[in-house]
PDB file of N, CA and C in Angstrom:
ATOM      1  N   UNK A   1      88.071  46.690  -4.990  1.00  0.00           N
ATOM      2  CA  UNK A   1      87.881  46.856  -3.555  1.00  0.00           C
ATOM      3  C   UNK A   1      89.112  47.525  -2.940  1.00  0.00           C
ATOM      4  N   UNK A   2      90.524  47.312  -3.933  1.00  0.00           N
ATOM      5  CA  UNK A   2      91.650  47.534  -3.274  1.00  0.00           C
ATOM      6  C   UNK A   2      91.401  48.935  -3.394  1.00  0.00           C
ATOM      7  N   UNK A   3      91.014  49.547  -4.312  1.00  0.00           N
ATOM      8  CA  UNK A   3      91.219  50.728  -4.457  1.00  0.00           C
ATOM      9  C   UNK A   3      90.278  51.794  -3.540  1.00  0.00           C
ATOM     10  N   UNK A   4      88.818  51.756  -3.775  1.00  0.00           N
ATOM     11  CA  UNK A   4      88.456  51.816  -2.636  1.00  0.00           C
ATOM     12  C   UNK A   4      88.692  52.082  -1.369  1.00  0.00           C
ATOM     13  N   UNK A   5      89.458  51.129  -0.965  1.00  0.00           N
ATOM     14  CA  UNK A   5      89.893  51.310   0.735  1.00  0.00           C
ATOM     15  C   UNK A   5      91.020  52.632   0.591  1.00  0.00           C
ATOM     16  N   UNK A   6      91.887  52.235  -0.595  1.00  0.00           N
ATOM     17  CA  UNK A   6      92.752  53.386  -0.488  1.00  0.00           C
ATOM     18  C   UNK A   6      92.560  54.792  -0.684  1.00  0.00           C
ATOM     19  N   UNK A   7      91.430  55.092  -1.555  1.00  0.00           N
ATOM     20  CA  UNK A   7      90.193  56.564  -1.632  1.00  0.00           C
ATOM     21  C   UNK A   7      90.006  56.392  -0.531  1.00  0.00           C
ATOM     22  N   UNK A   8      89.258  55.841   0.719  1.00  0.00           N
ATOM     23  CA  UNK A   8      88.547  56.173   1.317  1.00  0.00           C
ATOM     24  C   UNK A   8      89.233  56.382   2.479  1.00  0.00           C
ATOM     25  N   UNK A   9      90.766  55.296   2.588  1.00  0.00           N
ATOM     26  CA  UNK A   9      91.828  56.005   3.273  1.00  0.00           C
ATOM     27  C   UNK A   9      92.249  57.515   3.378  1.00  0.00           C
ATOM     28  N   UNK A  10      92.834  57.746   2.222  1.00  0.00           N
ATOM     29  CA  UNK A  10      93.235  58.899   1.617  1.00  0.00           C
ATOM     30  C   UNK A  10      92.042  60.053   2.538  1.00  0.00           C
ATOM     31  N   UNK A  11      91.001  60.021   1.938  1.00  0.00           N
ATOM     32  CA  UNK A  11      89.538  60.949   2.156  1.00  0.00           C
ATOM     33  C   UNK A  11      89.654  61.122   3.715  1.00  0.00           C
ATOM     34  N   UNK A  12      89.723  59.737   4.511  1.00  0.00           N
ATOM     35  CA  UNK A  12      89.692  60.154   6.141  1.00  0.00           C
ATOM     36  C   UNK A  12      91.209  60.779   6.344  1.00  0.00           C
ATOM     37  N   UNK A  13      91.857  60.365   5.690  1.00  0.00           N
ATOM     38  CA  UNK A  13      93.535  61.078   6.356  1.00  0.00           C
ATOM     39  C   UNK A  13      93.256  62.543   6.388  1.00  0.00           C
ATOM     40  N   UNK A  14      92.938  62.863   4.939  1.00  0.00           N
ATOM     41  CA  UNK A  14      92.896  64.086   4.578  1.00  0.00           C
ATOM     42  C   UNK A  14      91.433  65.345   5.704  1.00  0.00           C
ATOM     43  N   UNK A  15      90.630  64.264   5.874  1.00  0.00           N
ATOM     44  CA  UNK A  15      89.514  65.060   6.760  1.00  0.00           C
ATOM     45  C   UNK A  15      90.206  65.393   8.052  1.00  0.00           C
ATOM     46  N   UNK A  16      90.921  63.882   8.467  1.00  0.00           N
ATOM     47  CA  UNK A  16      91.410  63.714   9.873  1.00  0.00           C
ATOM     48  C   UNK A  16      92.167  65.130  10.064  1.00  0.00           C
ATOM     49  N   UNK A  17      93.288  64.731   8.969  1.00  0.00           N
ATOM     50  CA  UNK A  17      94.366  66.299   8.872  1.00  0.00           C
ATOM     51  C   UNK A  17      93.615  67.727   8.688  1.00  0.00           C
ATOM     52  N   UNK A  18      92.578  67.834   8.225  1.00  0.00           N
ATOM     53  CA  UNK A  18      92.091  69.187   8.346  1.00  0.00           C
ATOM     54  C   UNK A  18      91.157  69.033   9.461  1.00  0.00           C
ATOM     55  N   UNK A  19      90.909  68.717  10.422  1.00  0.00           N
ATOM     56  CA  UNK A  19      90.421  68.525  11.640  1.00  0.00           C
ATOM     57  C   UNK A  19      91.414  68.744  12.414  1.00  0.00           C
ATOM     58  N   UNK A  20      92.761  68.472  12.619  1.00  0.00           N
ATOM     59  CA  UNK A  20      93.520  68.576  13.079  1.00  0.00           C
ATOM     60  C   UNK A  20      93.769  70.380  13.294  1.00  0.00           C
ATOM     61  N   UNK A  21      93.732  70.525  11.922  1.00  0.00           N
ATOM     62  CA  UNK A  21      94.374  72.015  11.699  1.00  0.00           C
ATOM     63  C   UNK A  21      93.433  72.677  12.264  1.00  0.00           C
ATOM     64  N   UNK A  22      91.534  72.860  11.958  1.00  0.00           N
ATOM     65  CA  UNK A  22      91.403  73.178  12.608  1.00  0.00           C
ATOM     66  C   UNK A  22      90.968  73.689  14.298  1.00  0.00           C
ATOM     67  N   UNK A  23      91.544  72.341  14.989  1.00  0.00           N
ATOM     68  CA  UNK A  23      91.826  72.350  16.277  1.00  0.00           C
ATOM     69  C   UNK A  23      92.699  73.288  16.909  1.00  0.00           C
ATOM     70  N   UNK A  24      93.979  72.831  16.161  1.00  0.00           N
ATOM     71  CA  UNK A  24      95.020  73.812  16.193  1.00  0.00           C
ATOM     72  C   UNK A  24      94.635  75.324  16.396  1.00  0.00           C
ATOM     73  N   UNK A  25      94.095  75.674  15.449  1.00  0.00           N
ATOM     74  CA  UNK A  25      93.771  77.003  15.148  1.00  0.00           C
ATOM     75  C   UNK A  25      92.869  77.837  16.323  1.00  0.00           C
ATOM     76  N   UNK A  26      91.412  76.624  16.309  1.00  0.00           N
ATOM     77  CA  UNK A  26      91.046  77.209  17.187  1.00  0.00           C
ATOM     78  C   UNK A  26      91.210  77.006  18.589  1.00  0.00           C
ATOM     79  N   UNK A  27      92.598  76.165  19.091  1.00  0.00           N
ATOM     80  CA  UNK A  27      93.157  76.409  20.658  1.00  0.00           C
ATOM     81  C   UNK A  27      93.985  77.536  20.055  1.00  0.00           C
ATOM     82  N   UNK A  28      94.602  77.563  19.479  1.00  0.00           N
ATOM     83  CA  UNK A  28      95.409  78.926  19.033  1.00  0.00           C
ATOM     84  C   UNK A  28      94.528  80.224  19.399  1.00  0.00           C
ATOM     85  N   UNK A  29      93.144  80.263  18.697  1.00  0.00           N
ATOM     86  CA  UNK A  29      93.039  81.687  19.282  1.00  0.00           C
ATOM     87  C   UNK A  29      92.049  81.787  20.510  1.00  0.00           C
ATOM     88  N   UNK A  30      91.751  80.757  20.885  1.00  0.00           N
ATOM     89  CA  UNK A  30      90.737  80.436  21.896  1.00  0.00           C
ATOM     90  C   UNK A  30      92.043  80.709  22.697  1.00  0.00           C
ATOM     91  N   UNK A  31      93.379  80.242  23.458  1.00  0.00           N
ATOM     92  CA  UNK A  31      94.453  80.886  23.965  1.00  0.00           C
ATOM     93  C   UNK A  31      94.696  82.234  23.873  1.00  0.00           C
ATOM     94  N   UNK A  32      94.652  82.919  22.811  1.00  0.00           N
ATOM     95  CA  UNK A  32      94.707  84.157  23.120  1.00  0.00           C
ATOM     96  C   UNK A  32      93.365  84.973  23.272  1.00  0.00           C
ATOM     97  N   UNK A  33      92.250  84.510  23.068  1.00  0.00           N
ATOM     98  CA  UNK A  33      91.356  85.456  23.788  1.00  0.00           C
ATOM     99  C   UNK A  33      90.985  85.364  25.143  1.00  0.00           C
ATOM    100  N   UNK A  34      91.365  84.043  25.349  1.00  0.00           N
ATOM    101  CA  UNK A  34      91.256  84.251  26.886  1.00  0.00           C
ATOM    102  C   UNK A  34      92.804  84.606  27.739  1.00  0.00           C
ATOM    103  N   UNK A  35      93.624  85.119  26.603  1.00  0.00           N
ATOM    104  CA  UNK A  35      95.132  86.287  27.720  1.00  0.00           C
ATOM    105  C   UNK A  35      94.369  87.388  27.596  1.00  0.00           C
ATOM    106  N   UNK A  36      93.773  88.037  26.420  1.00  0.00           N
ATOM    107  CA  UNK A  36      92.762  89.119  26.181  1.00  0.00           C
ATOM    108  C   UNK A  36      91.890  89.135  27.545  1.00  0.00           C
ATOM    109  N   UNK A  37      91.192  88.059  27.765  1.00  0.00           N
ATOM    110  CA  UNK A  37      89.820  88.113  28.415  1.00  0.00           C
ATOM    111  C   UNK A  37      90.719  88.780  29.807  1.00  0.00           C
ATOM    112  N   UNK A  38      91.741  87.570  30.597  1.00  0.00           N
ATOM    113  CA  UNK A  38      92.116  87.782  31.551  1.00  0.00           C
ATOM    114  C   UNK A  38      93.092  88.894  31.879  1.00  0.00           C
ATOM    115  N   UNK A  39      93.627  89.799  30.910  1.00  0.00           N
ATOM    116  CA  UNK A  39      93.957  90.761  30.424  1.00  0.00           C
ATOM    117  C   UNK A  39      93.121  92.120  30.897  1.00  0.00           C
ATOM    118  N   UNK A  40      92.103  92.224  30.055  1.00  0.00           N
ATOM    119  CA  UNK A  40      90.762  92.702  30.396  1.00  0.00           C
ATOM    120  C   UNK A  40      90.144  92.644  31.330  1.00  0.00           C
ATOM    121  N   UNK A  41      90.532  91.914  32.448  1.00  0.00           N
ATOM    122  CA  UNK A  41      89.853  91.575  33.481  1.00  0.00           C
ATOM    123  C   UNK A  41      90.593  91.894  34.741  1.00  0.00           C
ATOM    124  N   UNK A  42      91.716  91.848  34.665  1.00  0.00           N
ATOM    125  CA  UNK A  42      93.022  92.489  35.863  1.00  0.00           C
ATOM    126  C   UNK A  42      93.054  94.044  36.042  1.00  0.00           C
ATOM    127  N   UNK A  43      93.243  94.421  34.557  1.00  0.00           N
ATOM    128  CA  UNK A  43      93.564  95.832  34.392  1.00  0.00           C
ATOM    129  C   UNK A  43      92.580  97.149  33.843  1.00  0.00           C
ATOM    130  N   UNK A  44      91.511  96.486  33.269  1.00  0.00           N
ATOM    131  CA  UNK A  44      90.493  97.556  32.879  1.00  0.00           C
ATOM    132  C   UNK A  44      89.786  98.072  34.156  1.00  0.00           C
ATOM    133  N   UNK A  45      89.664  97.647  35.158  1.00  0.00           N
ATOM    134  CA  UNK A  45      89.013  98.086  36.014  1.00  0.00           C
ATOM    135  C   UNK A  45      90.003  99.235  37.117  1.00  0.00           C
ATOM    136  N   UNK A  46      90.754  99.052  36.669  1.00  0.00           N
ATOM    137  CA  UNK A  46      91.738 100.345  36.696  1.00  0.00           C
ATOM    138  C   UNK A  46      91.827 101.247  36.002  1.00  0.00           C
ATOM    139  N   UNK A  47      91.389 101.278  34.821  1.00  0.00           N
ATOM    140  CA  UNK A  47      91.877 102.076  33.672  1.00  0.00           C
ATOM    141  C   UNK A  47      90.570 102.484  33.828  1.00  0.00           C
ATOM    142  N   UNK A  48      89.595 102.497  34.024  1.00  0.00           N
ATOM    143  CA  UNK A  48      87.862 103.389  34.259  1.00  0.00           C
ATOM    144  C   UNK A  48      88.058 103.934  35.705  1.00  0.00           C
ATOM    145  N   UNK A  49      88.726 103.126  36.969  1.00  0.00           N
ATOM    146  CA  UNK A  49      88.729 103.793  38.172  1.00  0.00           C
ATOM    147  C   UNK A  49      89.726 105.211  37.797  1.00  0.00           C
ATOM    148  N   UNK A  50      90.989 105.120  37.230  1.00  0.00           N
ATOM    149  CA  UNK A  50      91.729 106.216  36.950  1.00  0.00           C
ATOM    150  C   UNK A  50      91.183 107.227  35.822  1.00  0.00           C
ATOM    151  N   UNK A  51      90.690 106.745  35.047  1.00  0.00           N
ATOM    152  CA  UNK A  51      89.903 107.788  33.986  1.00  0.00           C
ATOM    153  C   UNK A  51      88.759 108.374  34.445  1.00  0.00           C
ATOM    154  N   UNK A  52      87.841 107.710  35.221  1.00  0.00           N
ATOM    155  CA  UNK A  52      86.367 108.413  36.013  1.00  0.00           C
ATOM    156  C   UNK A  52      86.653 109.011  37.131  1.00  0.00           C
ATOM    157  N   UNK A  53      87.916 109.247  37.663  1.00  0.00           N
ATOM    158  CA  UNK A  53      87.986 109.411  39.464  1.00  0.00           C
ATOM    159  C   UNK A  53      88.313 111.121  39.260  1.00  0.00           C
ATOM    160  N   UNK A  54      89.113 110.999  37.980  1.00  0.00           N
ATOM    161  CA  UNK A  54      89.093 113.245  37.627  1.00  0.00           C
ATOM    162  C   UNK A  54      91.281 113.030  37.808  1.00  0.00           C
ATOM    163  N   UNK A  55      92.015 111.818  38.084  1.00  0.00           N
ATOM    164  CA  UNK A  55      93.080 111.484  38.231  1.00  0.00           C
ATOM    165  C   UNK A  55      93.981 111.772  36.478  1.00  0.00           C
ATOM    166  N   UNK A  56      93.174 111.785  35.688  1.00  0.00           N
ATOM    167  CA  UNK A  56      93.474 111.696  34.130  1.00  0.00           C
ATOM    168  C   UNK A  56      93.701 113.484  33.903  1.00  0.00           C
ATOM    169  N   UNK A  57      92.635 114.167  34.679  1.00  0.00           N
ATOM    170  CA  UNK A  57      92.928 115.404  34.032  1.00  0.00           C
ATOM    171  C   UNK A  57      93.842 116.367  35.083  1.00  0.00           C
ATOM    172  N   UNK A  58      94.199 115.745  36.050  1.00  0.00           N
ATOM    173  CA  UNK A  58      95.574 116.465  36.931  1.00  0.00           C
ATOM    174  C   UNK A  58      97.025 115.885  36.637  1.00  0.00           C
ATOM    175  N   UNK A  59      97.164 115.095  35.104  1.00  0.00           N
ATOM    176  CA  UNK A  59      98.167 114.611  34.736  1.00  0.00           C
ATOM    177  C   UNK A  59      98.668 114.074  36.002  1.00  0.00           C
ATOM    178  N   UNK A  60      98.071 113.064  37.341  1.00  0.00           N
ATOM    179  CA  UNK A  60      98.599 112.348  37.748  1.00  0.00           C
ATOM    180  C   UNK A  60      99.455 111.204  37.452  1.00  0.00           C
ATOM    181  N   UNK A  61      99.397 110.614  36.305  1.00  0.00           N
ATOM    182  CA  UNK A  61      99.796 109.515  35.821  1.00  0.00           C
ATOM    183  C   UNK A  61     101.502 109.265  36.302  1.00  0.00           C
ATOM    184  N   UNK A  62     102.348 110.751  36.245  1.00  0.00           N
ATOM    185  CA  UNK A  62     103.401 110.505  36.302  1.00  0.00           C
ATOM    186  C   UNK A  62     103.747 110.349  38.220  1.00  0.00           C
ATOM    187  N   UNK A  63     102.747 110.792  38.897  1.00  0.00           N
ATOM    188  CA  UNK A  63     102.826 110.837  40.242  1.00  0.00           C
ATOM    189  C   UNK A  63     102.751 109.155  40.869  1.00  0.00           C
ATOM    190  N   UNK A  64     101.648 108.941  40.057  1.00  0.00           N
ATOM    191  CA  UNK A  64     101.535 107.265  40.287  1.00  0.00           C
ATOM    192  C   UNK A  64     102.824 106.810  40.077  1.00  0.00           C
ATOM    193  N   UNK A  65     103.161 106.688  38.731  1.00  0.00           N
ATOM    194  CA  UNK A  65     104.864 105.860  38.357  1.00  0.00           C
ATOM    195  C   UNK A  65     105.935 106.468  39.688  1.00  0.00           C
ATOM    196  N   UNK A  66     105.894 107.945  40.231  1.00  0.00           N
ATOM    197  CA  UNK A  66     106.524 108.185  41.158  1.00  0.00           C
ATOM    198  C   UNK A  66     106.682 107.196  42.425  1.00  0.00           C
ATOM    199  N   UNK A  67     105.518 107.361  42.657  1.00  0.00           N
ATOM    200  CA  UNK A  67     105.176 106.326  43.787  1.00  0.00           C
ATOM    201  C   UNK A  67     105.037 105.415  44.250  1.00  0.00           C
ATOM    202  N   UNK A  68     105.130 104.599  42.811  1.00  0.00           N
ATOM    203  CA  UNK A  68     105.426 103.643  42.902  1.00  0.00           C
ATOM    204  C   UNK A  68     107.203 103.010  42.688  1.00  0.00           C
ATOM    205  N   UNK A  69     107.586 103.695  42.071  1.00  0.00           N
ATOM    206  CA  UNK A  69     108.972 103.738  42.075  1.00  0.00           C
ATOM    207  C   UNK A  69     109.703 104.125  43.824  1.00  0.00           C
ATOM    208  N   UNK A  70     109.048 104.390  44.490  1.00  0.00           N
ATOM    209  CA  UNK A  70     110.074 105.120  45.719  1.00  0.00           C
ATOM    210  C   UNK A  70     109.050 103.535  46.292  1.00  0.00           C
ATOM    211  N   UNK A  71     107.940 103.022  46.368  1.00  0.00           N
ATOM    212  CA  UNK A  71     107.669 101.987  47.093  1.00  0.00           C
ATOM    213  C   UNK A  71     108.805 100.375  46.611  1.00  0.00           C
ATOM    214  N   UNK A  72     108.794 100.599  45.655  1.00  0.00           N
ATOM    215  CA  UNK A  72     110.108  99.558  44.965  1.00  0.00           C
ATOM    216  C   UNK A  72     111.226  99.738  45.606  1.00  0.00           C
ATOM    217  N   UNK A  73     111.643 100.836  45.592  1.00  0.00           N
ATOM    218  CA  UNK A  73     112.856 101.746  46.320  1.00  0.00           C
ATOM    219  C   UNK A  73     112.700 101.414  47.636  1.00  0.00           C
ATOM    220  N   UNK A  74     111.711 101.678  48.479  1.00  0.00           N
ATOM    221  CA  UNK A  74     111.434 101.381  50.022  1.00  0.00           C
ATOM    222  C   UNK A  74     111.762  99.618  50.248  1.00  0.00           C
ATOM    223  N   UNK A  75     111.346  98.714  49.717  1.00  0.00           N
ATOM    224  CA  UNK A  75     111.177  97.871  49.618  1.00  0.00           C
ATOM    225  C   UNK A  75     112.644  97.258  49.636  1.00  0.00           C
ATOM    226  N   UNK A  76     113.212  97.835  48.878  1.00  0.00           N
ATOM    227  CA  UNK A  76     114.736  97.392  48.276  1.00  0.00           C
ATOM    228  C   UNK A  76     115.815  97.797  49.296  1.00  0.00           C
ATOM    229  N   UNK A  77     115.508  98.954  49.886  1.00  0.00           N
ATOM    230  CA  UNK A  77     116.391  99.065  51.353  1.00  0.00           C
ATOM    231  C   UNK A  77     115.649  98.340  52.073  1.00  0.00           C
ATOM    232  N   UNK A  78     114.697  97.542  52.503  1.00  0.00           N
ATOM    233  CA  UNK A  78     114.168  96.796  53.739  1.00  0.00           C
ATOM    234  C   UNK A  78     114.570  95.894  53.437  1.00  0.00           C
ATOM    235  N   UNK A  79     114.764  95.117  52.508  1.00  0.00           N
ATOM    236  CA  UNK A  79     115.537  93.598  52.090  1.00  0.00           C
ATOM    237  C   UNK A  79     116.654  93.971  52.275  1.00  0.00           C
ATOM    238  N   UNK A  80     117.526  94.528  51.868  1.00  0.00           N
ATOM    239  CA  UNK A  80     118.825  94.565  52.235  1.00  0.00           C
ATOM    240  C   UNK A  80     119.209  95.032  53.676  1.00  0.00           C
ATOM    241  N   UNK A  81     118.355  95.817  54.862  1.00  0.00           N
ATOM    242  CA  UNK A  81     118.612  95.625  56.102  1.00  0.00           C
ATOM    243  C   UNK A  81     118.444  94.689  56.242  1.00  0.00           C
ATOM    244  N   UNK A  82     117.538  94.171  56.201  1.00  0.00           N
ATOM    245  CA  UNK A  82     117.293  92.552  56.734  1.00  0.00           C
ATOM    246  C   UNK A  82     118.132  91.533  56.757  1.00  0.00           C
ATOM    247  N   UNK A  83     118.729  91.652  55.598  1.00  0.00           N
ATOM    248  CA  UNK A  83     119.773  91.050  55.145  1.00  0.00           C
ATOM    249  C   UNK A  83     120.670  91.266  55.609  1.00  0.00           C
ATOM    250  N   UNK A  84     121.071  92.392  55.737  1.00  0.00           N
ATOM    251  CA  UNK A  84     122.509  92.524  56.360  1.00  0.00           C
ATOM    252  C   UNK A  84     122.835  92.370  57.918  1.00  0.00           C
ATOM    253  N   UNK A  85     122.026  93.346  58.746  1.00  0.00           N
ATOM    254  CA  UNK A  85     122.038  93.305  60.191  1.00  0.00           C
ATOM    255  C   UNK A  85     121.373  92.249  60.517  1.00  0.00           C
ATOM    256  N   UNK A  86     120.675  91.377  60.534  1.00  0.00           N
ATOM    257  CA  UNK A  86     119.385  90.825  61.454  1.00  0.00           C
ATOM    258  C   UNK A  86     120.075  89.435  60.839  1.00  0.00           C
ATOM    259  N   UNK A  87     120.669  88.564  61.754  1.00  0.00           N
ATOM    260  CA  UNK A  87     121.043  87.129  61.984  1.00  0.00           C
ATOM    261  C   UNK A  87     120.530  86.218  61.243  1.00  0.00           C
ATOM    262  N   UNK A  88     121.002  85.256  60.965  1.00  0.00           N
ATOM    263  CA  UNK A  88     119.804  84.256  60.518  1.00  0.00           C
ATOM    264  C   UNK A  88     119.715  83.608  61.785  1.00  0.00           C
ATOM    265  N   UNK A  89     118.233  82.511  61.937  1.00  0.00           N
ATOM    266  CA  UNK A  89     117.560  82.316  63.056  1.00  0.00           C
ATOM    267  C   UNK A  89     118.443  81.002  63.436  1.00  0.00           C
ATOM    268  N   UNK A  90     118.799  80.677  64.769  1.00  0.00           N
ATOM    269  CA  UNK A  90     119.296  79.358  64.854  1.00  0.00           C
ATOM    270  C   UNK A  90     118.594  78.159  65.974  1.00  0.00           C
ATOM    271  N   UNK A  91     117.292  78.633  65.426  1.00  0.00           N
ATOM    272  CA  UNK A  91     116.763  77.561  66.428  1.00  0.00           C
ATOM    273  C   UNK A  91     116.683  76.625  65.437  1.00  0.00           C
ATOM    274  N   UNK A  92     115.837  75.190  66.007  1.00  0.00           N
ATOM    275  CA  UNK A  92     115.614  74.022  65.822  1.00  0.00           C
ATOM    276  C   UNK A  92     114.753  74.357  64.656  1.00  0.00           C
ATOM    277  N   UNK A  93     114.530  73.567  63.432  1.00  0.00           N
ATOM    278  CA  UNK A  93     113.264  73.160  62.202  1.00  0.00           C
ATOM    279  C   UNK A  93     112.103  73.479  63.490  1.00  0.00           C
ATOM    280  N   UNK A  94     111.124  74.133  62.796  1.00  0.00           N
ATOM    281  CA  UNK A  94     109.597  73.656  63.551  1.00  0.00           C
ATOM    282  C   UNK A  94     109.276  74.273  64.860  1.00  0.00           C
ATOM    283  N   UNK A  95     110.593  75.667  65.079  1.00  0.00           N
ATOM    284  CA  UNK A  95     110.907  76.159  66.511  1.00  0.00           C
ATOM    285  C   UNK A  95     110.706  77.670  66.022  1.00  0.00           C
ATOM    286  N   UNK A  96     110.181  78.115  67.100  1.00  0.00           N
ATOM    287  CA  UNK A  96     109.730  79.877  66.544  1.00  0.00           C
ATOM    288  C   UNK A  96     111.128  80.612  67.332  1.00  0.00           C
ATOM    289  N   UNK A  97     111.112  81.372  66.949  1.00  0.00           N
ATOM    290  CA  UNK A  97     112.743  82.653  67.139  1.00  0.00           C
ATOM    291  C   UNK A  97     111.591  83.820  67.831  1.00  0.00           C
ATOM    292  N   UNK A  98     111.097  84.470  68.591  1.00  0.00           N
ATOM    293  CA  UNK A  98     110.528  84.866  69.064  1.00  0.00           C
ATOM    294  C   UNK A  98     111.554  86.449  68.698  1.00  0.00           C
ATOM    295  N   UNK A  99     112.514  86.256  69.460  1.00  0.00           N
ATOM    296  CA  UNK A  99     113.362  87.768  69.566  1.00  0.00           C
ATOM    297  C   UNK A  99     113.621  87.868  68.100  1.00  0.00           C
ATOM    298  N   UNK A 100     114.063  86.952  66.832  1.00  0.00           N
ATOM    299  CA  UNK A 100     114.383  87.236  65.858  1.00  0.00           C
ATOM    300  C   UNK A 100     113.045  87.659  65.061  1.00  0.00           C
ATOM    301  N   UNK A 101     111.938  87.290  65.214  1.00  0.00           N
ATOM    302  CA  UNK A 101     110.889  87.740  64.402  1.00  0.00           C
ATOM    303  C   UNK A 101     110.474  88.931  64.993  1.00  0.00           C
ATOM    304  N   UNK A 102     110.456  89.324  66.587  1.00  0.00           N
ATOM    305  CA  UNK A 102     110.037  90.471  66.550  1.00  0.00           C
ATOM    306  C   UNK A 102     110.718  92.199  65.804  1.00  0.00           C
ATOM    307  N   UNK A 103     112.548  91.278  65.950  1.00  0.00           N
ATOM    308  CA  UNK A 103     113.588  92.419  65.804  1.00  0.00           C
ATOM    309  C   UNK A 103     113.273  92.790  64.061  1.00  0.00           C
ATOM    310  N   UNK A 104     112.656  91.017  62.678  1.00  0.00           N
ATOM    311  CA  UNK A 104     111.983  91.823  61.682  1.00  0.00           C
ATOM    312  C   UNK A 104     111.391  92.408  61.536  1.00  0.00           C
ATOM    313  N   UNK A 105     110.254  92.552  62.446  1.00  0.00           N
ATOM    314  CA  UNK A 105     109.006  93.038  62.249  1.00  0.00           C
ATOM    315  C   UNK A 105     109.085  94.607  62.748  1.00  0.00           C
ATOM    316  N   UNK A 106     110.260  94.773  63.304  1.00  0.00           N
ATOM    317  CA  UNK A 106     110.883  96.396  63.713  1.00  0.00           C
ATOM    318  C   UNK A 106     110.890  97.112  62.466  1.00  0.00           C
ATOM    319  N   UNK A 107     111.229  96.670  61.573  1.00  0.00           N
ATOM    320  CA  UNK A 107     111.890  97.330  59.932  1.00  0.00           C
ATOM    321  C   UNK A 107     110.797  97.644  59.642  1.00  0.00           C
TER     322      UNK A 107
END
C-alpha cells in the first residue's frame, strides 16, 4: 500500500508539474499575442491609411518624421516659456488664478 501511494504520488507531482509548464507556456504566448493583437490594432490602421491615401508613392514618409520632429520641437520651446517667464500661481489649494491661466493659455 506504501508503495502505491508513493507511485501515485510521484504520477500526480509529475502531471501536476507538467500542467504547470504547460500554463506557463501558454500565458507566455497568450501574452505575446495579445502585444501582437494590441500592436496590430494601434498601428495597422495607419499603415493602410498611409499606404492607400497615394502618401507612399510621394516618398512622404520623410515629411511626416519632419513634422513631427518640429511639433516635438514646438512643444519643447512652449514648456520652457512657461517655465521660465510665467510665475508659479500663488493662490490658495482649490482657488483658480484667473490672470495666471489666461497669461498660459497666451503661449
Amino acid at each position: 500500500a506504501g508503495c502505491e501511494v508513493v507511485l501515485w504520488s510521484r504520477c500526480v507531482g509529475e502531471k501536476l508539474l507538467t500542467l504547470i509548464y504547460f500554463c506557463v507556456e501558454f500565458v507566455s504566448k497568450m501574452t505575446f499575442f495579445h502585444f501582437g493583437n494590441c500592436v496590430a490594432l494601434a498601428y495597422v490602421p495607419y499603415v493602410i491609411v498611409y499606404k492607400c491615401s497615394g502618401l507612399a508613392e510621394y516618398s512622404a514618409f520623410w515629411k511626416c518624421v519632419q513634422a513631427g520632429g518640429a511639433y516635438l520641437f514646438t512643444q519643447l520651446c512652449k514648456m520652457m516659456l512657461l517655465a521660465t517667464f510665467f510665475p508659479e500661481s500663488t493662490v490658495a489649494a482649490g482657488g483658480l488664478d484667473i490672470t495666471g491661466e489666461f497669461l498660459k493659455c497666451t503661449v
